[in-house]
PDB file of N, CA and C in Angstrom:
ATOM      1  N   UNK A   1     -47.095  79.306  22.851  1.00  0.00           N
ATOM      2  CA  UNK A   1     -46.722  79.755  24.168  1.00  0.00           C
ATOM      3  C   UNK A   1     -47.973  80.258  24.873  1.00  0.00           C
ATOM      4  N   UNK A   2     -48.197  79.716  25.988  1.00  0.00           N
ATOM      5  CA  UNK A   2     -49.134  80.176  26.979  1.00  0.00           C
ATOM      6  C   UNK A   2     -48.511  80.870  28.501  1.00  0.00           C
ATOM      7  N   UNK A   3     -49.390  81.727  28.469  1.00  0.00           N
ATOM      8  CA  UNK A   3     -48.846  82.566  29.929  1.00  0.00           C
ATOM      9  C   UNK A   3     -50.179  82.182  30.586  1.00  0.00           C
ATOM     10  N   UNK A   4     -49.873  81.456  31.857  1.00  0.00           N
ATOM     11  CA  UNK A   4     -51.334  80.944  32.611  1.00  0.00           C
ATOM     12  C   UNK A   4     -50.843  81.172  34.267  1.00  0.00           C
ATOM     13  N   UNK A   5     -51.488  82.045  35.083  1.00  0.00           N
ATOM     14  CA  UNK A   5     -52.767  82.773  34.234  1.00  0.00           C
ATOM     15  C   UNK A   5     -52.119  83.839  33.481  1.00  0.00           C
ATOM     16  N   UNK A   6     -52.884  84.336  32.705  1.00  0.00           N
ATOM     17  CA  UNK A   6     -52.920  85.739  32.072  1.00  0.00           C
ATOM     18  C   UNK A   6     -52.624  86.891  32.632  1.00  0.00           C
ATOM     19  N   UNK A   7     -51.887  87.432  31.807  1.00  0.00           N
ATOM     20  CA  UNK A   7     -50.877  88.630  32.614  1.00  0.00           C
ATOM     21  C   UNK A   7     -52.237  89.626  32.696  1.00  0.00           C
ATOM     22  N   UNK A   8     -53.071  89.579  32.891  1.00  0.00           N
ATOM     23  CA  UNK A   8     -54.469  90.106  32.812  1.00  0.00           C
ATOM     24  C   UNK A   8     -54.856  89.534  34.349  1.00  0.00           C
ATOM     25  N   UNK A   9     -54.228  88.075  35.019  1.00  0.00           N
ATOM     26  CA  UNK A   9     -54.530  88.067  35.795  1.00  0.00           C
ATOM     27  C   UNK A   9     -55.846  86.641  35.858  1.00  0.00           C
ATOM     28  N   UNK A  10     -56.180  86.340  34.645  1.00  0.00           N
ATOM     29  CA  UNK A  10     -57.255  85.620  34.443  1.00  0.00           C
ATOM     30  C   UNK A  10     -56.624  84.081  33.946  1.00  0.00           C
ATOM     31  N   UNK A  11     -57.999  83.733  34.694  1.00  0.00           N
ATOM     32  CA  UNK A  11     -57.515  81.922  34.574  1.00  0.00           C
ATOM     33  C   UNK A  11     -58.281  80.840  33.967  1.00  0.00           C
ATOM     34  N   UNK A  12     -58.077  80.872  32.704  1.00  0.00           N
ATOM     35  CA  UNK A  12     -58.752  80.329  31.316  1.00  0.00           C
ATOM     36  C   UNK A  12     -59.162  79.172  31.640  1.00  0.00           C
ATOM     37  N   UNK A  13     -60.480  79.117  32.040  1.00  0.00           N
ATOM     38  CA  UNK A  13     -60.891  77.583  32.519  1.00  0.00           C
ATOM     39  C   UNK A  13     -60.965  76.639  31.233  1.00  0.00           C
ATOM     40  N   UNK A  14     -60.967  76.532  29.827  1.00  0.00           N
ATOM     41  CA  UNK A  14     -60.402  75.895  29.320  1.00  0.00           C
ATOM     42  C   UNK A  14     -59.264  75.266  28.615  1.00  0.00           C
ATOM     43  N   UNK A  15     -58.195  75.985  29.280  1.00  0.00           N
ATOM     44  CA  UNK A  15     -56.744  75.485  29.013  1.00  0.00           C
ATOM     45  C   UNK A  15     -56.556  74.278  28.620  1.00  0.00           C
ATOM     46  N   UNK A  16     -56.453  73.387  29.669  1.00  0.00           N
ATOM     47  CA  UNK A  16     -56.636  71.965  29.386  1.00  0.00           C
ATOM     48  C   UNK A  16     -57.224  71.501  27.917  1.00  0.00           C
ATOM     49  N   UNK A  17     -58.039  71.902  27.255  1.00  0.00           N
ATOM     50  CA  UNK A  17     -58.513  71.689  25.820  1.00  0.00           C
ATOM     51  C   UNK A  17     -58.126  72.633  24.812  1.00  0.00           C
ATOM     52  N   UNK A  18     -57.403  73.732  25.131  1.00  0.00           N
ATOM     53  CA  UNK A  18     -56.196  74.326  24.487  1.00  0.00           C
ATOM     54  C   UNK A  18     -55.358  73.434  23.956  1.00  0.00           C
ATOM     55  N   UNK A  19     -54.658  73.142  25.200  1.00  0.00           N
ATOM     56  CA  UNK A  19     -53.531  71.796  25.159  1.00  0.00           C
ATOM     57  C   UNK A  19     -53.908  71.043  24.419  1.00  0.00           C
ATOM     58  N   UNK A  20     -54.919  70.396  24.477  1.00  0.00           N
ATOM     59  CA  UNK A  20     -55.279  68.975  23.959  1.00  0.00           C
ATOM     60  C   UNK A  20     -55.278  69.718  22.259  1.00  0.00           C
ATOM     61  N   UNK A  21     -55.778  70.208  22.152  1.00  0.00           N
ATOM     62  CA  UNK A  21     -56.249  70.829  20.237  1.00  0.00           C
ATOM     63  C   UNK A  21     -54.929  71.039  20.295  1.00  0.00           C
ATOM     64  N   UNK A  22     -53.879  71.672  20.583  1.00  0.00           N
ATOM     65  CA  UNK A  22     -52.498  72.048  20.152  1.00  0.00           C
ATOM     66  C   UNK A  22     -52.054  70.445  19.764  1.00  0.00           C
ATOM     67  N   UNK A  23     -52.025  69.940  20.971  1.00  0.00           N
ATOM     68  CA  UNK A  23     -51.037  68.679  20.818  1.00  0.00           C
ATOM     69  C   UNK A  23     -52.091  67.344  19.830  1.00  0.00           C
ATOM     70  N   UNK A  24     -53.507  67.567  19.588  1.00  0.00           N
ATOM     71  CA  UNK A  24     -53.768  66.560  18.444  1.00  0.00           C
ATOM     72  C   UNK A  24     -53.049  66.785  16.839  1.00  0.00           C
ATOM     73  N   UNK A  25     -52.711  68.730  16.606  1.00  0.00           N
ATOM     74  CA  UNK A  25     -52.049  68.681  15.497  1.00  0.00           C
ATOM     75  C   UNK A  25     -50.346  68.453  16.025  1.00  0.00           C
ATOM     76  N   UNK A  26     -49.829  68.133  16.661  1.00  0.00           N
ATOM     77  CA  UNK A  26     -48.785  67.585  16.618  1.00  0.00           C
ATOM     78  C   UNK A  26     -47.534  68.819  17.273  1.00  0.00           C
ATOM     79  N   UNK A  27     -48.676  69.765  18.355  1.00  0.00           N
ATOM     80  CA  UNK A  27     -47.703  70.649  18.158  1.00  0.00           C
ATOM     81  C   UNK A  27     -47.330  70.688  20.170  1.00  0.00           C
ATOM     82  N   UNK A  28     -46.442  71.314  20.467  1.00  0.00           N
ATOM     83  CA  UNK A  28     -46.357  71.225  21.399  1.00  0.00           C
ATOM     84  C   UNK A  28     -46.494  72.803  22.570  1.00  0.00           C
ATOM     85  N   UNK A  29     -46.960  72.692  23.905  1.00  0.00           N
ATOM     86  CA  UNK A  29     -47.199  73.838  24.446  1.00  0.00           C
ATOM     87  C   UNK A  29     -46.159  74.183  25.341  1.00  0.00           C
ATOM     88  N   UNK A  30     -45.757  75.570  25.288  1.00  0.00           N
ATOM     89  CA  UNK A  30     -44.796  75.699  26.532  1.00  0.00           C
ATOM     90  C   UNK A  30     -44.890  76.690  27.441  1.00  0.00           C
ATOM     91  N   UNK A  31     -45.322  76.568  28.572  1.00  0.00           N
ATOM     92  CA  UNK A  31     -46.168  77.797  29.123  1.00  0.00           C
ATOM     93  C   UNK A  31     -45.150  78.417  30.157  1.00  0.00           C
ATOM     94  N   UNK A  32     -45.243  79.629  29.916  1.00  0.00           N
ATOM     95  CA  UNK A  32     -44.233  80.186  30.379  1.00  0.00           C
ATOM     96  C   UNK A  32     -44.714  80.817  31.724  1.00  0.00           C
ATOM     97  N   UNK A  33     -43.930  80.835  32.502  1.00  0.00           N
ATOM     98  CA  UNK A  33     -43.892  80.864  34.023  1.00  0.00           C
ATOM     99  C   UNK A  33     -43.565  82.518  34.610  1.00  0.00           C
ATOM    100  N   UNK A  34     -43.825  82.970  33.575  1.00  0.00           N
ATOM    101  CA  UNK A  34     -44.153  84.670  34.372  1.00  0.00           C
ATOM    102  C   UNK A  34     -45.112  85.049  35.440  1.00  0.00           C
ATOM    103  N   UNK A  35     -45.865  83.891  35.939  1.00  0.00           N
ATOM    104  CA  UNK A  35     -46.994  84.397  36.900  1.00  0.00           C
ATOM    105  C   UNK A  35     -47.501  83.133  37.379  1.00  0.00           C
ATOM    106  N   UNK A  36     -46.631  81.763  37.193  1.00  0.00           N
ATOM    107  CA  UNK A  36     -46.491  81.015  37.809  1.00  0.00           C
ATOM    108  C   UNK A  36     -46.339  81.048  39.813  1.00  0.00           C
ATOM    109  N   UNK A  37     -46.468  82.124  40.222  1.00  0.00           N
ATOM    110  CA  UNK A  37     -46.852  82.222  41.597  1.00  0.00           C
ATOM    111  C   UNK A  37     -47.789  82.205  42.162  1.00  0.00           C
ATOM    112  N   UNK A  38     -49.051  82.637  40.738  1.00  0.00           N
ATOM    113  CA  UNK A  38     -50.405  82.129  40.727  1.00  0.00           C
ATOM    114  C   UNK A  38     -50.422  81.009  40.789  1.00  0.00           C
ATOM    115  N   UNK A  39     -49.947  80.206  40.596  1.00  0.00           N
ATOM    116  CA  UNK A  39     -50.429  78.866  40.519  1.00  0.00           C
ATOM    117  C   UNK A  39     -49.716  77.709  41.728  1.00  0.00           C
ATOM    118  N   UNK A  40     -48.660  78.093  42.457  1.00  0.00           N
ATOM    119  CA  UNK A  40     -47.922  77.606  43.593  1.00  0.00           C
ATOM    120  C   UNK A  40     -49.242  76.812  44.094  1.00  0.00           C
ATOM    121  N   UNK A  41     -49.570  76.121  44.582  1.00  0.00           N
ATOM    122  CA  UNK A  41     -50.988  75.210  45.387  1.00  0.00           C
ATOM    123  C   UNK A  41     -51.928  75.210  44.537  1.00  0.00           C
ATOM    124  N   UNK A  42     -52.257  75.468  43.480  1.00  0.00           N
ATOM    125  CA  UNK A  42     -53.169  75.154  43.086  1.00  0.00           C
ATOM    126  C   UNK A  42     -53.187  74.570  41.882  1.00  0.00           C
ATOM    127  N   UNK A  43     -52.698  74.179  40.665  1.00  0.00           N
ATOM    128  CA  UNK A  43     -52.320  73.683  40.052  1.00  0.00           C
ATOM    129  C   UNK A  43     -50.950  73.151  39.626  1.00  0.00           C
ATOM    130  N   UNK A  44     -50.898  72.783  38.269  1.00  0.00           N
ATOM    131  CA  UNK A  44     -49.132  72.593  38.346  1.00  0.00           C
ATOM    132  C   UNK A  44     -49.262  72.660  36.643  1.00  0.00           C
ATOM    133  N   UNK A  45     -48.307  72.478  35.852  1.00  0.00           N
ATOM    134  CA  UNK A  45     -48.225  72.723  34.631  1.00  0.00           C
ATOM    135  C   UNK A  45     -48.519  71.472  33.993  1.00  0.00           C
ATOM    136  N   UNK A  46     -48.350  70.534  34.349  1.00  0.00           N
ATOM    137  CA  UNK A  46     -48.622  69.066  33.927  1.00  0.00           C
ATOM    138  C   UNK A  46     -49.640  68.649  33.799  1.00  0.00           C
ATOM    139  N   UNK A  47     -50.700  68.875  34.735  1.00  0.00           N
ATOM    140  CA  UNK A  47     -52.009  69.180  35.080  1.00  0.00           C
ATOM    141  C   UNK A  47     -52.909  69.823  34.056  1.00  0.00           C
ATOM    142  N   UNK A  48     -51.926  70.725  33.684  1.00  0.00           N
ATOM    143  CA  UNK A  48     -52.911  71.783  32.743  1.00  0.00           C
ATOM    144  C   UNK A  48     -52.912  70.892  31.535  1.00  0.00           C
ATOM    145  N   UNK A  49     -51.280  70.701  31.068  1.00  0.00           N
ATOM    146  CA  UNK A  49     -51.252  69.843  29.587  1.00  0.00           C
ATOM    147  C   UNK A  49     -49.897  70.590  29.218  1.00  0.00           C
ATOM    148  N   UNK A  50     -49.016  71.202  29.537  1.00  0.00           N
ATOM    149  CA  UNK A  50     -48.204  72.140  29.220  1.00  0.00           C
ATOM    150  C   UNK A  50     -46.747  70.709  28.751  1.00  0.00           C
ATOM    151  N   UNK A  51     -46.257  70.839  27.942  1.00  0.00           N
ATOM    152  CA  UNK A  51     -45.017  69.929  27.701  1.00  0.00           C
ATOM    153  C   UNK A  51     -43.970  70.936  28.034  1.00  0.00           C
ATOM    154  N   UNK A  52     -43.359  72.263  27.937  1.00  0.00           N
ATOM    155  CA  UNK A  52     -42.506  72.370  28.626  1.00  0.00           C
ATOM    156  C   UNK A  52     -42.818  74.041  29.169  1.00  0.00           C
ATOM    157  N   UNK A  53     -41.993  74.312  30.405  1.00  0.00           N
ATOM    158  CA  UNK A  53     -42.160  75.550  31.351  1.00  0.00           C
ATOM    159  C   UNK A  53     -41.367  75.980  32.046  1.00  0.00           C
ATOM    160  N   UNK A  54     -41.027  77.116  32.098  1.00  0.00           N
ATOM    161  CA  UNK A  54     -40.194  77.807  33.333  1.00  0.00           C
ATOM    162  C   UNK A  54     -40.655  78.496  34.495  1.00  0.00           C
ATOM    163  N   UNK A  55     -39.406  79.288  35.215  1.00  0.00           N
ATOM    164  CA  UNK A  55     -40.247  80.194  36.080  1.00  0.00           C
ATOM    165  C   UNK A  55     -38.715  80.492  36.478  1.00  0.00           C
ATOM    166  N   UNK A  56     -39.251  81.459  36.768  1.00  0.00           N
ATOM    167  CA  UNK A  56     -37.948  82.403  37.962  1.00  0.00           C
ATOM    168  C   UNK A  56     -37.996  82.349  39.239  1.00  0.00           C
ATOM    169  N   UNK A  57     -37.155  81.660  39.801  1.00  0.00           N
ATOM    170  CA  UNK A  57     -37.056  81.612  41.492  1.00  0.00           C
ATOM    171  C   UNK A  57     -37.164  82.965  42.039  1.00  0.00           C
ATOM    172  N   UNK A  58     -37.171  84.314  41.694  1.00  0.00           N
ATOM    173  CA  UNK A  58     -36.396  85.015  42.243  1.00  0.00           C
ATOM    174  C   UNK A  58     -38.298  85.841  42.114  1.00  0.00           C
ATOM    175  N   UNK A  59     -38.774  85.834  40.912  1.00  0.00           N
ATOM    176  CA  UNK A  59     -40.660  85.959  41.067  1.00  0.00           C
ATOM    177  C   UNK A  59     -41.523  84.973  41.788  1.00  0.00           C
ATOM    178  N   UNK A  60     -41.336  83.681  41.702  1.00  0.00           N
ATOM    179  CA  UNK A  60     -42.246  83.053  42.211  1.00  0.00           C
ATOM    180  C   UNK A  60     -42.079  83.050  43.050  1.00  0.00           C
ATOM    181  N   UNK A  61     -41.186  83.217  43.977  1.00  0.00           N
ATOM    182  CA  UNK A  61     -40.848  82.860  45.603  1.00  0.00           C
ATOM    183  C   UNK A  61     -40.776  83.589  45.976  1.00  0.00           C
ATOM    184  N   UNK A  62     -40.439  84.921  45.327  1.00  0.00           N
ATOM    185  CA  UNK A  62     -40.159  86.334  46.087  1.00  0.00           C
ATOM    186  C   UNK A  62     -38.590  86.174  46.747  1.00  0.00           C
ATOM    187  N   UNK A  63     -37.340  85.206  46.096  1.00  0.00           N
ATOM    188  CA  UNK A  63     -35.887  85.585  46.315  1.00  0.00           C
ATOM    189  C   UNK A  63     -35.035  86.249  45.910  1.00  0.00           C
ATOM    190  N   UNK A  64     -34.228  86.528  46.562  1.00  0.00           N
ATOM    191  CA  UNK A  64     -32.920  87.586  45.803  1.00  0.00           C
ATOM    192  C   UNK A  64     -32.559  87.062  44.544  1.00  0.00           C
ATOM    193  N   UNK A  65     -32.418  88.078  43.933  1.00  0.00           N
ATOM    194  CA  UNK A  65     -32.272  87.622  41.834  1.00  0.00           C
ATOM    195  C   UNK A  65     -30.835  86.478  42.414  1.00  0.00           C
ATOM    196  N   UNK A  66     -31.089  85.670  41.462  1.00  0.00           N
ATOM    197  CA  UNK A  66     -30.127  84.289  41.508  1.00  0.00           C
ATOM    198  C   UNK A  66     -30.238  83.275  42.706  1.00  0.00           C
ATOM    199  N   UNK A  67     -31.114  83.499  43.751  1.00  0.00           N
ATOM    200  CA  UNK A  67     -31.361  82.493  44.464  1.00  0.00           C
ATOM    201  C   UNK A  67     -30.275  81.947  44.930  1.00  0.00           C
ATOM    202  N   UNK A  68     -29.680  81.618  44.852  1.00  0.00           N
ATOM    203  CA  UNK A  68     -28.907  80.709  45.199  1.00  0.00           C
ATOM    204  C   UNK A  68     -28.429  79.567  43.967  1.00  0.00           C
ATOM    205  N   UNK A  69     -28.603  79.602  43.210  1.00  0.00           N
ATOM    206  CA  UNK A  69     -28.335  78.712  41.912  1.00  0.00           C
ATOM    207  C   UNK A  69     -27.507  79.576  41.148  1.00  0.00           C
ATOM    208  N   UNK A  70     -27.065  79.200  39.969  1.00  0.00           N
ATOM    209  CA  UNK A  70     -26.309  79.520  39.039  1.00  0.00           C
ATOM    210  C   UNK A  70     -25.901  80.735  39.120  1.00  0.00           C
ATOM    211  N   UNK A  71     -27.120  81.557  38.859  1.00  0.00           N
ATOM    212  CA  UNK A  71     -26.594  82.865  38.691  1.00  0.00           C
ATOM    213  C   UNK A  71     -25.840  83.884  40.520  1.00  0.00           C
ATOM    214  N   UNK A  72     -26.071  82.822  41.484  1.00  0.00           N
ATOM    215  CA  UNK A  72     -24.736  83.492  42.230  1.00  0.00           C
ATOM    216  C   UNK A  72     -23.609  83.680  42.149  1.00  0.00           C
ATOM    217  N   UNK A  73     -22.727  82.514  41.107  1.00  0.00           N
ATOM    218  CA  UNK A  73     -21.169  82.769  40.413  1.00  0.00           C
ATOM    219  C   UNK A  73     -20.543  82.127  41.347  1.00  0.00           C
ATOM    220  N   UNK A  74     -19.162  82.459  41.590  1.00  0.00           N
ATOM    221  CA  UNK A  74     -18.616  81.703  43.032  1.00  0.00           C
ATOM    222  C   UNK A  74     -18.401  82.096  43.497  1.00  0.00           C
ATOM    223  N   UNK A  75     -17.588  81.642  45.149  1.00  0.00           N
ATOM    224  CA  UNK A  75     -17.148  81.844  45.856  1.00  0.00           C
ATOM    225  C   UNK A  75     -15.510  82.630  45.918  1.00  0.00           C
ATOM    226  N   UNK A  76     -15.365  83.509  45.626  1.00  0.00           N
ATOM    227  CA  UNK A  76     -13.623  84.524  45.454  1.00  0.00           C
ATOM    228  C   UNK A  76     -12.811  84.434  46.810  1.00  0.00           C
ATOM    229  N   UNK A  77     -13.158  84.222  47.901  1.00  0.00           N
ATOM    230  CA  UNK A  77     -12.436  84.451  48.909  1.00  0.00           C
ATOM    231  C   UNK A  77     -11.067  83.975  49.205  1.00  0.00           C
TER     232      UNK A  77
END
């Protein structure tokens, strides 16, 4: 698991060869999207080498917790 950037704030200019050494032994990276708002325009996770990732609509975008997806529930009226 990679947090990119670094909850430190820092942006590991060799990630990309992170990735690559993880995934020659067969393993896979999943970088988790806690500070993925850093990265909105300027990179993307695919880019880096990341095979799988999240993020929270409600941090990266700065929306009301549940956005509008799932976790709004339904409509009662």
């Amino acid at each position: 698991m990679v947090t990119y950037p670094s909850t430190h704030g820092v942006y590991e200019e060799t990630i990309r060869d992170v990735c690559d050494i993880v995934h020659q032994f067969g393993g896979q990276v999943y970088l988790d999207g806690a500070n993925m708002n850093a990265q909105v325009g300027i990179t993307s996770p695919g880019f880096i080498g990341a095979d799988v990732s999240h993020l929270n609509l409600h941090k990266t975008f700065c929306i009301p917790h549940g956005g509008g997806g799932p976790g709004m529930g339904t409509d009662r009226r």
